[in-house]
PDB file of N, CA and C in Angstrom:
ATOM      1  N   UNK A   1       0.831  -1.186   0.000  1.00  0.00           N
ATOM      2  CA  UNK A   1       0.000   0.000   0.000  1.00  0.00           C
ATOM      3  C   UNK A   1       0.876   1.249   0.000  1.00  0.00           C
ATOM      4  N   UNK A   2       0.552   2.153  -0.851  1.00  0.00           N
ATOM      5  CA  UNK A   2       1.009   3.285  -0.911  1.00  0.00           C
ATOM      6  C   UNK A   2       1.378   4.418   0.276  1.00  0.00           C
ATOM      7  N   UNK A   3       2.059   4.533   1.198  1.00  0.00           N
ATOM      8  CA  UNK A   3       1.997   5.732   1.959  1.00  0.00           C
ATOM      9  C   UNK A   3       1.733   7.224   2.068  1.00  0.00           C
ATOM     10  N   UNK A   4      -0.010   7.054   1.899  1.00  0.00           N
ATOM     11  CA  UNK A   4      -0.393   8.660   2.090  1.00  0.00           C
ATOM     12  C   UNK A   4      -0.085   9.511   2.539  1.00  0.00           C
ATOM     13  N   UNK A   5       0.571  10.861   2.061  1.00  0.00           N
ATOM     14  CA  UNK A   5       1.090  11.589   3.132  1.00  0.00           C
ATOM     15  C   UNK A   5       0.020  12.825   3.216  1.00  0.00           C
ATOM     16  N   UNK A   6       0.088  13.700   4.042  1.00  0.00           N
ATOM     17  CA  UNK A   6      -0.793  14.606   3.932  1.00  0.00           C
ATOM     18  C   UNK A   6      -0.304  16.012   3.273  1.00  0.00           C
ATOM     19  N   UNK A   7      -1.519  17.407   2.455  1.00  0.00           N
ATOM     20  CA  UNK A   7      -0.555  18.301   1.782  1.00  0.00           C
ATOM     21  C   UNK A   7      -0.472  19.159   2.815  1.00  0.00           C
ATOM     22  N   UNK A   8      -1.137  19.149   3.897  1.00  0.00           N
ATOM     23  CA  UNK A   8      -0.618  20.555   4.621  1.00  0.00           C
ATOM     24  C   UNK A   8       0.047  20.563   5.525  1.00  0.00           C
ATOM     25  N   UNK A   9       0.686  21.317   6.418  1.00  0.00           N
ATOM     26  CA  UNK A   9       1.468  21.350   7.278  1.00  0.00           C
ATOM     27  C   UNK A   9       0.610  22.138   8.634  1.00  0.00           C
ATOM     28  N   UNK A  10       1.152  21.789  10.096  1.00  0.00           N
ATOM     29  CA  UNK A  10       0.158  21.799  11.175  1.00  0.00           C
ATOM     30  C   UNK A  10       1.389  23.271  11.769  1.00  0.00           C
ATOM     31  N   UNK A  11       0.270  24.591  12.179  1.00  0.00           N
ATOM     32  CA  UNK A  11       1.453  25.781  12.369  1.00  0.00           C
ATOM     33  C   UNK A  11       0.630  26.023  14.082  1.00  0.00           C
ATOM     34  N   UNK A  12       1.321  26.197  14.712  1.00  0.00           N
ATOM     35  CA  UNK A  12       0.961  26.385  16.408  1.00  0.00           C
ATOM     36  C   UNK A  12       0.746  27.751  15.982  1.00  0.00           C
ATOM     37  N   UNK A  13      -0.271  28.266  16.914  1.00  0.00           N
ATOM     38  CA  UNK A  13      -0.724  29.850  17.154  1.00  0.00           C
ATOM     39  C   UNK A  13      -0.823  29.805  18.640  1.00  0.00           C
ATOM     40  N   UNK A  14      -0.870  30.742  19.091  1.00  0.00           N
ATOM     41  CA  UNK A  14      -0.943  31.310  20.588  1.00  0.00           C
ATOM     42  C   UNK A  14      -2.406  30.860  21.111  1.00  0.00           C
ATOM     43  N   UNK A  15      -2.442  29.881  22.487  1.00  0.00           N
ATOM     44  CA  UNK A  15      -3.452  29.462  23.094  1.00  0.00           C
ATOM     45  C   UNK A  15      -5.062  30.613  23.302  1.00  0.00           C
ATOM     46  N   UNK A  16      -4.518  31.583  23.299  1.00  0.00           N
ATOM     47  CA  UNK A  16      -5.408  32.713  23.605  1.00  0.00           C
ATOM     48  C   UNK A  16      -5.940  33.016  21.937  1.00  0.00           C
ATOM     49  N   UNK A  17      -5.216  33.232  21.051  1.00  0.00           N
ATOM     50  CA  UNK A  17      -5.464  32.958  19.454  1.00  0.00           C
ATOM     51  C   UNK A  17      -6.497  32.322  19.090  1.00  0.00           C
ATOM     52  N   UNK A  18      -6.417  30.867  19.610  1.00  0.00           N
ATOM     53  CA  UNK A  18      -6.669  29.874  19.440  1.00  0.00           C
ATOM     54  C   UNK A  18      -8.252  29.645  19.976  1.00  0.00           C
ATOM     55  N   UNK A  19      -8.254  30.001  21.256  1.00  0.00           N
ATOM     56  CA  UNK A  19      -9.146  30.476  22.057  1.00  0.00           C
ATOM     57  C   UNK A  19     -10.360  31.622  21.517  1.00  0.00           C
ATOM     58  N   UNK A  20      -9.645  32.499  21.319  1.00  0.00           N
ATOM     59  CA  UNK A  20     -10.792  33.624  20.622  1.00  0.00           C
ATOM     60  C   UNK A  20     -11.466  32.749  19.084  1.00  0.00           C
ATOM     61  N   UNK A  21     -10.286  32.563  18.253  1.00  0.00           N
ATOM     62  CA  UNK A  21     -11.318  32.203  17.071  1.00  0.00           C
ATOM     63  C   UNK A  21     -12.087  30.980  17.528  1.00  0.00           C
ATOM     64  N   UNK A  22     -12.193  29.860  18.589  1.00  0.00           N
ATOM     65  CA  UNK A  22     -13.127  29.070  18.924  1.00  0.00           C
ATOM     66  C   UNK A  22     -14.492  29.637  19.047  1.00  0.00           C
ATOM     67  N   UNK A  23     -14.333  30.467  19.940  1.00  0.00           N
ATOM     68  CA  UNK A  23     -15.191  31.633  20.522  1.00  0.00           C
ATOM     69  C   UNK A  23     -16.187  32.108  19.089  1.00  0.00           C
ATOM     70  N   UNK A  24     -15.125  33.140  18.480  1.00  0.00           N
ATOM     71  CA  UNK A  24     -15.949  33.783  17.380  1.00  0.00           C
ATOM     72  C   UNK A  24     -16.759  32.897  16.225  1.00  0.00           C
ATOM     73  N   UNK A  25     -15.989  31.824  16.248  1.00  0.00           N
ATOM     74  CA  UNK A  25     -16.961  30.673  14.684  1.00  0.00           C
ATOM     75  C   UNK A  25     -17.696  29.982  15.374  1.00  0.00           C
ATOM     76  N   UNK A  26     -17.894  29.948  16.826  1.00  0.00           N
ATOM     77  CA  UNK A  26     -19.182  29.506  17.560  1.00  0.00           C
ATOM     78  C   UNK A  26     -19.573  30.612  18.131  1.00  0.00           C
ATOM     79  N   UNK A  27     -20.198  31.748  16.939  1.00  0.00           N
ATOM     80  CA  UNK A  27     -20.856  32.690  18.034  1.00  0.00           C
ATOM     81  C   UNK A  27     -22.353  32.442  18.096  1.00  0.00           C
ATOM     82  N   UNK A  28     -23.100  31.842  18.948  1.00  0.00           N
ATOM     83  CA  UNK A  28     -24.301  31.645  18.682  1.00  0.00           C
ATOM     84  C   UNK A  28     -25.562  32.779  18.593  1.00  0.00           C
ATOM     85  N   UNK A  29     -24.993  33.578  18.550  1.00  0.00           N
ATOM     86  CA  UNK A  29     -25.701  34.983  17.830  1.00  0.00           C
ATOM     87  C   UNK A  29     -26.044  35.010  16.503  1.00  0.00           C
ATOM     88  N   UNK A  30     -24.757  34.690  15.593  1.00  0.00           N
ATOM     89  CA  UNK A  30     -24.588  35.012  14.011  1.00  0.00           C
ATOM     90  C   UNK A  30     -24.409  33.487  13.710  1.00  0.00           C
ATOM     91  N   UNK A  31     -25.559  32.703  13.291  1.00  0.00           N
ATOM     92  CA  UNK A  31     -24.953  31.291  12.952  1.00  0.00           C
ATOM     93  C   UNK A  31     -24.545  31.509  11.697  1.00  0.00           C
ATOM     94  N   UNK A  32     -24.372  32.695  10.863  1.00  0.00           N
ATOM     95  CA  UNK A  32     -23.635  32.926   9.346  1.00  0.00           C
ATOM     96  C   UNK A  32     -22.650  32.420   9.433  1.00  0.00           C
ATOM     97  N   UNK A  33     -21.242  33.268  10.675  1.00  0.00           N
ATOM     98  CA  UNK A  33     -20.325  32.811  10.521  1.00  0.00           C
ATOM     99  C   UNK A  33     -19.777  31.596  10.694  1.00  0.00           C
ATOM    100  N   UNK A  34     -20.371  30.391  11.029  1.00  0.00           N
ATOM    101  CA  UNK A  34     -20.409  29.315  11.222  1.00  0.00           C
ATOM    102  C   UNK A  34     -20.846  28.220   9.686  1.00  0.00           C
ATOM    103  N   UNK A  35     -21.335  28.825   9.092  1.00  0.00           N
ATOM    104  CA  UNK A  35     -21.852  29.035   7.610  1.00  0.00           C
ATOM    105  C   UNK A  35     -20.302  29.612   6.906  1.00  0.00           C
ATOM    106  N   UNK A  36     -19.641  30.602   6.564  1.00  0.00           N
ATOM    107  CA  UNK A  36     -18.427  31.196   6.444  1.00  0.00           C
ATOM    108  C   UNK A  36     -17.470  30.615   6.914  1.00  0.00           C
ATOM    109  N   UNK A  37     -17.024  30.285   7.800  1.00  0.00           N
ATOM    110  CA  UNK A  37     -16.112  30.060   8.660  1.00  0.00           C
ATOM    111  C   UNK A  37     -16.266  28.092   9.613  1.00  0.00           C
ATOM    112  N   UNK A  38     -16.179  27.094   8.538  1.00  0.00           N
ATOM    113  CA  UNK A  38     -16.707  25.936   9.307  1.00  0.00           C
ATOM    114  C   UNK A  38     -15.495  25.540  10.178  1.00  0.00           C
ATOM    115  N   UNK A  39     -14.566  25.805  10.145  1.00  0.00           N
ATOM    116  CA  UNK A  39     -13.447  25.592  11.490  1.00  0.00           C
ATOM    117  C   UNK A  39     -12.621  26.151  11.645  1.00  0.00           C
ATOM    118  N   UNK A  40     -12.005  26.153  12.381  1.00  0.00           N
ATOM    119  CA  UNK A  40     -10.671  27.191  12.658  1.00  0.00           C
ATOM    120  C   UNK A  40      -9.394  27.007  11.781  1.00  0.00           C
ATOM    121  N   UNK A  41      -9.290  25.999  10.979  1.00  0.00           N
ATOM    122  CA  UNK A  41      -8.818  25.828  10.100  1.00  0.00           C
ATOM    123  C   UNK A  41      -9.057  26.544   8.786  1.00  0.00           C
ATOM    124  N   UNK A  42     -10.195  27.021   8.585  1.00  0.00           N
ATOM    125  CA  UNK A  42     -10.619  27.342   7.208  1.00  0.00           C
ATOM    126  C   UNK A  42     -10.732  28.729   7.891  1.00  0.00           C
ATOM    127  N   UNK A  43     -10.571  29.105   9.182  1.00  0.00           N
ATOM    128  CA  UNK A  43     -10.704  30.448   9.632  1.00  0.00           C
ATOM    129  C   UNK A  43      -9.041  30.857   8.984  1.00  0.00           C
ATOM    130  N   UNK A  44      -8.453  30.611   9.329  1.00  0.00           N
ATOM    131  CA  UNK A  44      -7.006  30.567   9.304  1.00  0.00           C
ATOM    132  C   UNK A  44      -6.318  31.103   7.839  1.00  0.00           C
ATOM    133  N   UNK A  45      -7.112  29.868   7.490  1.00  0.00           N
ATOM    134  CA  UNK A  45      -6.583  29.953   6.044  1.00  0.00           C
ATOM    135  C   UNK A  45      -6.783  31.072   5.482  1.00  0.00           C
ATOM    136  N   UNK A  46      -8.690  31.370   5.484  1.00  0.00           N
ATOM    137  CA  UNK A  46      -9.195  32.724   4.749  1.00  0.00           C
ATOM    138  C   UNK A  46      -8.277  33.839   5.405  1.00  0.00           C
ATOM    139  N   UNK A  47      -7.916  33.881   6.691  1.00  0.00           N
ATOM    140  CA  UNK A  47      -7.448  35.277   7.259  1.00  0.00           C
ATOM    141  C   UNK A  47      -6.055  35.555   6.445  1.00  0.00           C
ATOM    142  N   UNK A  48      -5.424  34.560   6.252  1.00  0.00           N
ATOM    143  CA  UNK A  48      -3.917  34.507   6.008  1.00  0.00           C
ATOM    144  C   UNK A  48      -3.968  34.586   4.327  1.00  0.00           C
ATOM    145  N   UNK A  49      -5.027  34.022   3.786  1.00  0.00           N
ATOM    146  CA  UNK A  49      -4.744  34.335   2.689  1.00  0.00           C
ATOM    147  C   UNK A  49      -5.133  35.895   2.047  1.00  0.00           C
ATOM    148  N   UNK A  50      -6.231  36.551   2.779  1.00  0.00           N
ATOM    149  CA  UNK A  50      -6.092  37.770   2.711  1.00  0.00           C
ATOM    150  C   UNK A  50      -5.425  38.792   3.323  1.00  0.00           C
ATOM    151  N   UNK A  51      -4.824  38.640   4.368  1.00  0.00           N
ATOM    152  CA  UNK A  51      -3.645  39.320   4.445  1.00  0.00           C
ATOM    153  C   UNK A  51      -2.611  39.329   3.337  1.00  0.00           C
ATOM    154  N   UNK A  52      -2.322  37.723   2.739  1.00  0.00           N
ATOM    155  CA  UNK A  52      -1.234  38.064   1.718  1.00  0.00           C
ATOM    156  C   UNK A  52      -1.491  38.600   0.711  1.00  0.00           C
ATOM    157  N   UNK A  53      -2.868  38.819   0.320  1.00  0.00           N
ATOM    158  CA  UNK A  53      -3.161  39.708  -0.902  1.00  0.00           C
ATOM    159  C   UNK A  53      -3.122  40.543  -1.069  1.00  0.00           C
ATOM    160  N   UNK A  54      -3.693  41.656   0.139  1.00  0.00           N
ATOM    161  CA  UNK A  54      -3.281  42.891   0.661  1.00  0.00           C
ATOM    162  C   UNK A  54      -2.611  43.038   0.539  1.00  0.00           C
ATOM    163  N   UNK A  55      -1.015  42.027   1.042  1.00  0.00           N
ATOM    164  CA  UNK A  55       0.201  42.752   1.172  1.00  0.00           C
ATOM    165  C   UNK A  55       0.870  42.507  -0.635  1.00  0.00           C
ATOM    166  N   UNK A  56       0.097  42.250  -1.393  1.00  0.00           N
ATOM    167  CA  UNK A  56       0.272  41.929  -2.726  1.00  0.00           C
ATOM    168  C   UNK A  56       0.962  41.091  -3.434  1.00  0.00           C
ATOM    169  N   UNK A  57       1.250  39.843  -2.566  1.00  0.00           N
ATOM    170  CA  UNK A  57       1.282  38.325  -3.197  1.00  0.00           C
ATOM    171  C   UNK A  57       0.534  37.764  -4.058  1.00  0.00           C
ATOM    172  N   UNK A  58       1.614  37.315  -4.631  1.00  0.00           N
ATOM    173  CA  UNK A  58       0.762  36.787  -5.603  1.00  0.00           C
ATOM    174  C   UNK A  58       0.185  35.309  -5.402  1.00  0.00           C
ATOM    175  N   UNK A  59      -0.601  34.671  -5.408  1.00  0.00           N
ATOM    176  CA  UNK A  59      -1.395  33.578  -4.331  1.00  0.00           C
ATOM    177  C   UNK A  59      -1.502  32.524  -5.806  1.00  0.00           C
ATOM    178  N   UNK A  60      -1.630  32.932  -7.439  1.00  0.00           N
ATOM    179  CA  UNK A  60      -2.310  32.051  -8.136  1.00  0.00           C
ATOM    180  C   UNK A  60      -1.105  31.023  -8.727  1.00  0.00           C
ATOM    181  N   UNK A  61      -0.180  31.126  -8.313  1.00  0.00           N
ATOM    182  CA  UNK A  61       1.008  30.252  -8.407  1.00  0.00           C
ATOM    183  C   UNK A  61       0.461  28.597  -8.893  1.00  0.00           C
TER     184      UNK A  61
END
């Protein structure tokens, strides 16, 4: 059998970080963002990838 590896890589953020975005993608006020935002993973991603666009990376590599 082939050895699957996985494509992404696992990046530590600060417990309190970590903590708030739990918080915010379970806000049971706005179930949108929970809709937007299905884990803190995909929180992550979207944040980071718009920061790098902003900062004018080029992302379509």
């Amino acid at each position: 059998m082939k050895n699957k590896q996985r494509k992404d890589t696992a990046v530590r953020v600060s417990r309190w970080v970590d903590e708030e975005v739990e918080i915010f993608i379970n806000n049971e006020t706005d179930k949108r963002i929970k809709v937007e935002f299905p884990s803190k993973r995909n929180f992550v991603d979207k944040a980071v990838i718009q920061l790098l666009e902003e900062r004018g990376v080029n992302l379509s590599k």
